[in-house]
Protein backbone atom coordinates (compact mmCIF):
# COMPACT_ATOMS: atom_id res chain seq x y z
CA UNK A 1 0.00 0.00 0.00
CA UNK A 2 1.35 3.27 -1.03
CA UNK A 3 2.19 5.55 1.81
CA UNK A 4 -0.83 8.24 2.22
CA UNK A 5 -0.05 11.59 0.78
CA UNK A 6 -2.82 13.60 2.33
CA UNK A 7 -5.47 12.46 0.44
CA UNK A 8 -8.42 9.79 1.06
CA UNK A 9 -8.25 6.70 -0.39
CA UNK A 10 -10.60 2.94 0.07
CA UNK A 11 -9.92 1.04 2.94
CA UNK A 12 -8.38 -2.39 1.75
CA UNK A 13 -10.99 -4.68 2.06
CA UNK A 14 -10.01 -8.52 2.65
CA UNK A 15 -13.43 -10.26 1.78
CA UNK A 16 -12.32 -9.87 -2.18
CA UNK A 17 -13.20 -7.73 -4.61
CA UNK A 18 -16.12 -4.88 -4.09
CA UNK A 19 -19.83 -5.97 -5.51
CA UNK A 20 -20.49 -4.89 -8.90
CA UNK A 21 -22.29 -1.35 -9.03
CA UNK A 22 -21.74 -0.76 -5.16
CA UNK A 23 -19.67 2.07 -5.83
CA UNK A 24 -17.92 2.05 -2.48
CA UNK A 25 -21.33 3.30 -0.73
CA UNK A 26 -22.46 1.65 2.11
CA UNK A 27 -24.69 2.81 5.03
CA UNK A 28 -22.98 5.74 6.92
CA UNK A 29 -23.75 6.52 10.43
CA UNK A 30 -24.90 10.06 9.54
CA UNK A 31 -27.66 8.68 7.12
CA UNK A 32 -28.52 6.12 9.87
CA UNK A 33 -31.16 8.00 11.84
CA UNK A 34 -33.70 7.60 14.50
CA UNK A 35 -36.47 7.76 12.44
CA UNK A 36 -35.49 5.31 9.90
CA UNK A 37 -34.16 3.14 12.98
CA UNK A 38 -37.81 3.47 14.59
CA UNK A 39 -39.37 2.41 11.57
CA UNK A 40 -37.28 -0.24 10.98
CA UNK A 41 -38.34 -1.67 14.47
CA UNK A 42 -41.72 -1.09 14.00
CA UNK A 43 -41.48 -3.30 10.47
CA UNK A 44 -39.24 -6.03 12.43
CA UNK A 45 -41.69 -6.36 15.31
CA UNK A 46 -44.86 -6.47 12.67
CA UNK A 47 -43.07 -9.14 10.78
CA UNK A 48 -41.98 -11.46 13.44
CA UNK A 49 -45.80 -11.31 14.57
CA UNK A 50 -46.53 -12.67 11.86
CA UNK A 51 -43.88 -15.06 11.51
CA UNK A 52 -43.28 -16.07 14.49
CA UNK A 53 -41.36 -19.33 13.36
CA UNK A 54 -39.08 -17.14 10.85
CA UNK A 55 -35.28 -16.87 10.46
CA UNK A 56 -33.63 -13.58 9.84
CA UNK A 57 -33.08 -14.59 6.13
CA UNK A 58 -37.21 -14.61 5.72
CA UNK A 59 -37.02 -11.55 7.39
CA UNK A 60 -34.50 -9.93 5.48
CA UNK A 61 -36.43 -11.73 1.98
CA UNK A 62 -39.63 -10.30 3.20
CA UNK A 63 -39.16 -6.39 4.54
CA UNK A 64 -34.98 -5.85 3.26
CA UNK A 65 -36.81 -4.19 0.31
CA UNK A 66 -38.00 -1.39 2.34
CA UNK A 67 -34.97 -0.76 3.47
CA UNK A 68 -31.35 0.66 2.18
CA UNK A 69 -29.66 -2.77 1.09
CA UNK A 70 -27.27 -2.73 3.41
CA UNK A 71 -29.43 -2.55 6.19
CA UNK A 72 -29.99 -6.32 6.26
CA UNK A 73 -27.36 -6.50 9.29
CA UNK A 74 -29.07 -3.83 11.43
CA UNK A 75 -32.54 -5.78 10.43
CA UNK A 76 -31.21 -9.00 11.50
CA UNK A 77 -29.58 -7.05 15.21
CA UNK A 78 -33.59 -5.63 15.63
CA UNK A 79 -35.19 -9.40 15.11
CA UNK A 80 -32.58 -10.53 17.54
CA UNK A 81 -32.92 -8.04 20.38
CA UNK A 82 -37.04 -8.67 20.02
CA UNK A 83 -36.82 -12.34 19.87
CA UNK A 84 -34.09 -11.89 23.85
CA UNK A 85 -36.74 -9.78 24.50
CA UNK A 86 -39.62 -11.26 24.35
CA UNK A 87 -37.84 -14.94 25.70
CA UNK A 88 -36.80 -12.39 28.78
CA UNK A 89 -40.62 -11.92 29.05
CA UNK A 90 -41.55 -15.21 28.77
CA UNK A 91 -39.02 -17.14 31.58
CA UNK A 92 -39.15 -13.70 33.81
CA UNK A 93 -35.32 -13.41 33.80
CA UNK A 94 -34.21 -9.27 34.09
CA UNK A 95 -30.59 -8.96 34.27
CA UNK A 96 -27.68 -10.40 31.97
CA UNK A 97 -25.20 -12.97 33.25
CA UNK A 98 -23.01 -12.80 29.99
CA UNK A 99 -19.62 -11.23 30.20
CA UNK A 100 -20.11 -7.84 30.96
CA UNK A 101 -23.09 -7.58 33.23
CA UNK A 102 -24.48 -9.34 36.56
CA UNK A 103 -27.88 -9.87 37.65
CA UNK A 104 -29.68 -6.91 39.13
């Protein structure tokens, strides 16, 4: 890698070549916002009452359309944090004993 000269340049990616027509553009934190983030919930949370036997990959088949396409990871992070959620509801447990956090 050529050493920088004050410019910007790509990061060097190590998962191969960049997909065809991405153009280098992926989701940025500054077009991530709260609103998009609520609705994205709010689709999540409809979906997975209806599906309540789904996988993220149905979810991401059925709503990732709505959605900027690389938002399929932050759809996937919102079915996951409903699905603790609601088994935290179900077995009455309220504090984490992962690494990290106690029980409160």
């Amino acid at each position: 890698m050529p050493a920088a000269d004050g410019g910007v340049r790509r990061a060097a990616v190590l998962s191969g070549p960049p997909r065809p027509g991405a153009g280098g553009c992926a989701v940025r934190f500054r077009e991530d916002n709260s609103r998009e983030l609520a609705r994205a919930r709010a689709a999540v949370a409809a979906w997975r009452e209806q599906n309540p036997g789904g996988t993220s990959e149905d979810l991401v088949a059925a709503i990732g359309c709505q959605f900027h396409p690389d938002y399929g990871v932050v759809l996937r992070a919102l079915l996951f944090a409903a699905d603790r959620h609601q088994a935290r509801v179900i077995t009455g447990a309220t504090g984490s004993a992962g690494p990290g956090g106690g029980s409160s």
